[in-house]
Protein backbone atom coordinates (compact mmCIF):
# COMPACT_ATOMS: atom_id res chain seq x y z
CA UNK A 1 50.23 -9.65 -34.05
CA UNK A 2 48.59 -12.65 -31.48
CA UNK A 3 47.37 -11.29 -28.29
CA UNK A 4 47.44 -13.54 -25.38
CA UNK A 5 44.39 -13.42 -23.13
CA UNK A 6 43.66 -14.81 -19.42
CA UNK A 7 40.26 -16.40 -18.85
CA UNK A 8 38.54 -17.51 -15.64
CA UNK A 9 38.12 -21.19 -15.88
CA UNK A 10 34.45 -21.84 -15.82
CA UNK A 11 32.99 -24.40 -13.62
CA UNK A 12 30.01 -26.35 -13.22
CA UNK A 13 28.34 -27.81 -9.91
CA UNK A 14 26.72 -31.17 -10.21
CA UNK A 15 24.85 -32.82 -6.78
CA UNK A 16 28.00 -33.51 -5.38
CA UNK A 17 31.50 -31.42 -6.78
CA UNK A 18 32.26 -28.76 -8.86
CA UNK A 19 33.49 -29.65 -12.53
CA UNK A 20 35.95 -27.86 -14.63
CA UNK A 21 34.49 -27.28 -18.37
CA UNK A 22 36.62 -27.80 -20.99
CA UNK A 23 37.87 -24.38 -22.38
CA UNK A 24 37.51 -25.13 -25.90
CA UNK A 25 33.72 -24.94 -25.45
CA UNK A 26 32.99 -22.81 -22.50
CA UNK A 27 35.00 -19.61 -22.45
CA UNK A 28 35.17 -17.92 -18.99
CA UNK A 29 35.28 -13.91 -18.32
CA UNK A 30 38.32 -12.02 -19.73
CA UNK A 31 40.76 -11.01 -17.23
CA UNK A 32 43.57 -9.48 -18.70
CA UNK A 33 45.30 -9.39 -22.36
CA UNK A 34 48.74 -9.53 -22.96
CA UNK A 35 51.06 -9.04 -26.42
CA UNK A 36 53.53 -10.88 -24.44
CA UNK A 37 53.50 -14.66 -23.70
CA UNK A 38 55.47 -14.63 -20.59
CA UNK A 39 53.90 -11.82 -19.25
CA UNK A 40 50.36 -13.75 -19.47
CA UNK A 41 51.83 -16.45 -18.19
CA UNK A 42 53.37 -14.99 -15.12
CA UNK A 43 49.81 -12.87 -14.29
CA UNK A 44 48.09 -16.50 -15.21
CA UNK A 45 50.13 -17.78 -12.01
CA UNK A 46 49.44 -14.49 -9.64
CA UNK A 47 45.39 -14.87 -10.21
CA UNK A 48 45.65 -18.70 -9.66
CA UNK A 49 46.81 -18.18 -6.62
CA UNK A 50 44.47 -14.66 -5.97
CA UNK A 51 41.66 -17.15 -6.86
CA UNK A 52 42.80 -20.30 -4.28
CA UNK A 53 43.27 -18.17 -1.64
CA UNK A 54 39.45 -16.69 -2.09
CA UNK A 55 38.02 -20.08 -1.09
CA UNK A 56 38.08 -19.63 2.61
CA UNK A 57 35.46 -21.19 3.82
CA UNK A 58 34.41 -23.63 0.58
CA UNK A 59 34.33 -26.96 1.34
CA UNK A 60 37.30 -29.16 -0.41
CA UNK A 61 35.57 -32.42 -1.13
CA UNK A 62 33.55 -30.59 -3.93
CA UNK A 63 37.16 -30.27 -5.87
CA UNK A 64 38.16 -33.83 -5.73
CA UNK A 65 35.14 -35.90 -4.80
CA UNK A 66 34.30 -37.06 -8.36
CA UNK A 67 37.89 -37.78 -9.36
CA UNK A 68 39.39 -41.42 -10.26
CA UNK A 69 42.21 -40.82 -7.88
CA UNK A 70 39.98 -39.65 -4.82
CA UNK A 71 41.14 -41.44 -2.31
CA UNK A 72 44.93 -40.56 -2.99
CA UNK A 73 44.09 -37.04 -2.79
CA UNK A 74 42.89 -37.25 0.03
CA UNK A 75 45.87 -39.13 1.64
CA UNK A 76 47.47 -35.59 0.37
CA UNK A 77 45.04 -32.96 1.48
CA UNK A 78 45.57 -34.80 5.33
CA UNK A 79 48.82 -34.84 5.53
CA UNK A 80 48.84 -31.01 4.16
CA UNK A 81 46.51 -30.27 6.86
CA UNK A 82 48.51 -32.02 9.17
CA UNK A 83 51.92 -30.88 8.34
CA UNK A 84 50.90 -26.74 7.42
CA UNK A 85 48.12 -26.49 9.23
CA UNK A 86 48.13 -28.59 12.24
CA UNK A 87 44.63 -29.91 11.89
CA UNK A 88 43.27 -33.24 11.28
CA UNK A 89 40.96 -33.81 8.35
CA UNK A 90 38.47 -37.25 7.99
CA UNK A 91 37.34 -38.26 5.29
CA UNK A 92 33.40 -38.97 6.48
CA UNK A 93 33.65 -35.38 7.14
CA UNK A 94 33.46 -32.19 5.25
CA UNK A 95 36.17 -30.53 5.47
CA UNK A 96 36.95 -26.48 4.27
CA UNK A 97 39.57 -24.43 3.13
CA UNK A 98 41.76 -22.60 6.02
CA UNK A 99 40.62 -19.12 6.50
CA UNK A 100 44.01 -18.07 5.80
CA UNK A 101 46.54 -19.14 3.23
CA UNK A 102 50.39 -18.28 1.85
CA UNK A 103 50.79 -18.44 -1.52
CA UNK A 104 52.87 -21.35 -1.07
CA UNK A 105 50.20 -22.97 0.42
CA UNK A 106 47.79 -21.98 -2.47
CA UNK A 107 50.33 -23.14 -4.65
CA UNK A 108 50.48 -26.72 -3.09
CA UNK A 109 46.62 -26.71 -2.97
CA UNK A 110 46.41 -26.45 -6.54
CA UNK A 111 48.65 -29.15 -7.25
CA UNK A 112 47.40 -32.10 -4.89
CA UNK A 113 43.95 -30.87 -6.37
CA UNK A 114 44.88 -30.39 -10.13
CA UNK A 115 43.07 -27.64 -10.26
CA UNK A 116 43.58 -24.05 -12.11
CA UNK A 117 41.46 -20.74 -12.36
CA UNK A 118 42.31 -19.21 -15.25
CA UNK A 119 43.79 -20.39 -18.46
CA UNK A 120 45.75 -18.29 -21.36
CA UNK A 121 44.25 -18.59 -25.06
CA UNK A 122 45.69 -16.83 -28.08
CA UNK A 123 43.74 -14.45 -30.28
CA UNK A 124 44.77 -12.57 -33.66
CA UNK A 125 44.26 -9.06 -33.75
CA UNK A 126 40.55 -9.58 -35.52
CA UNK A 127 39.36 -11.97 -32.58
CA UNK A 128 37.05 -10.32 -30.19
CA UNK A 129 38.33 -12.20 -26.87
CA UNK A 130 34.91 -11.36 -24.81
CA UNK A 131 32.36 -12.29 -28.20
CA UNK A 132 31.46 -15.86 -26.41
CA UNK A 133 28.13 -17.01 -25.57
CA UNK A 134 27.86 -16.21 -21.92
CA UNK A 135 26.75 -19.92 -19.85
CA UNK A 136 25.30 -19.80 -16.21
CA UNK A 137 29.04 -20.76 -14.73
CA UNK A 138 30.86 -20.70 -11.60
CA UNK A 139 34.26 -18.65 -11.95
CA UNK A 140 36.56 -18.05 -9.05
């Protein structure tokens, strides 16, 4: 019987942002298994946003400031700020997460960002989900 197990994505920091590595090469830690798709799926979502809301105090622009689309996120991230948080963000400044977060707000985070924490694989019953070379990463 498959077993469905939640990983931390693992990320890397280059000079200037942090960079998500592709799963299929760099497996983060083991946070939970599951027998049941939906159930991973559902705890997936919960430590996403457990995850987003932990970055109090990290500054955004190392999410986004390597991406194609750059300046359109940004155009997001200010009005966010604007609209939830009543602050005004410029972009030839750093700027951080709030200290405090809903998980609506995490939610929305994620999305303008495209961004995730943890990611479901699925194992057989002979597949060892934590034997994976273990790389100097950044998990959240």
């Amino acid at each position: 019987m498959a077993k469905y197990v939640i990983h931390k994505v693992s990320f890397f920091f280059t000079d200037d942002s942090l960079i998500i590595l592709p799963e299929e090469e760099v497996r983060g830690s083991v946070v939970a298994t599951f027998n049941n798709l939906d159930e991973a799926k559902a705890e997936k979502e919960k430590q996403d946003i457990i995850s987003m809301k932990k970055l109090s105090g990290f500054d955004v622009k190392q999410f986004y400031y390597e991406e194609d689309n750059q300046q359109k996120v940004f155009e997001e991230l200010k009005k966010f700020y604007l609209s939830d948080f009543n602050l005004e963000i410029s972009e030839d400044e750093h700027f951080n997460f709030p200290d405090t977060i809903s998980e609506e707000q995490a939610k929305k985070f994620m999305e303008i960002l495209n961004v995730k924490f943890h990611y479901i694989m699925e194992y057989e019953d002979d597949e060892d989900p934590a034997d994976f070379e273990d790389y100097d990463q950044i998990e959240f």
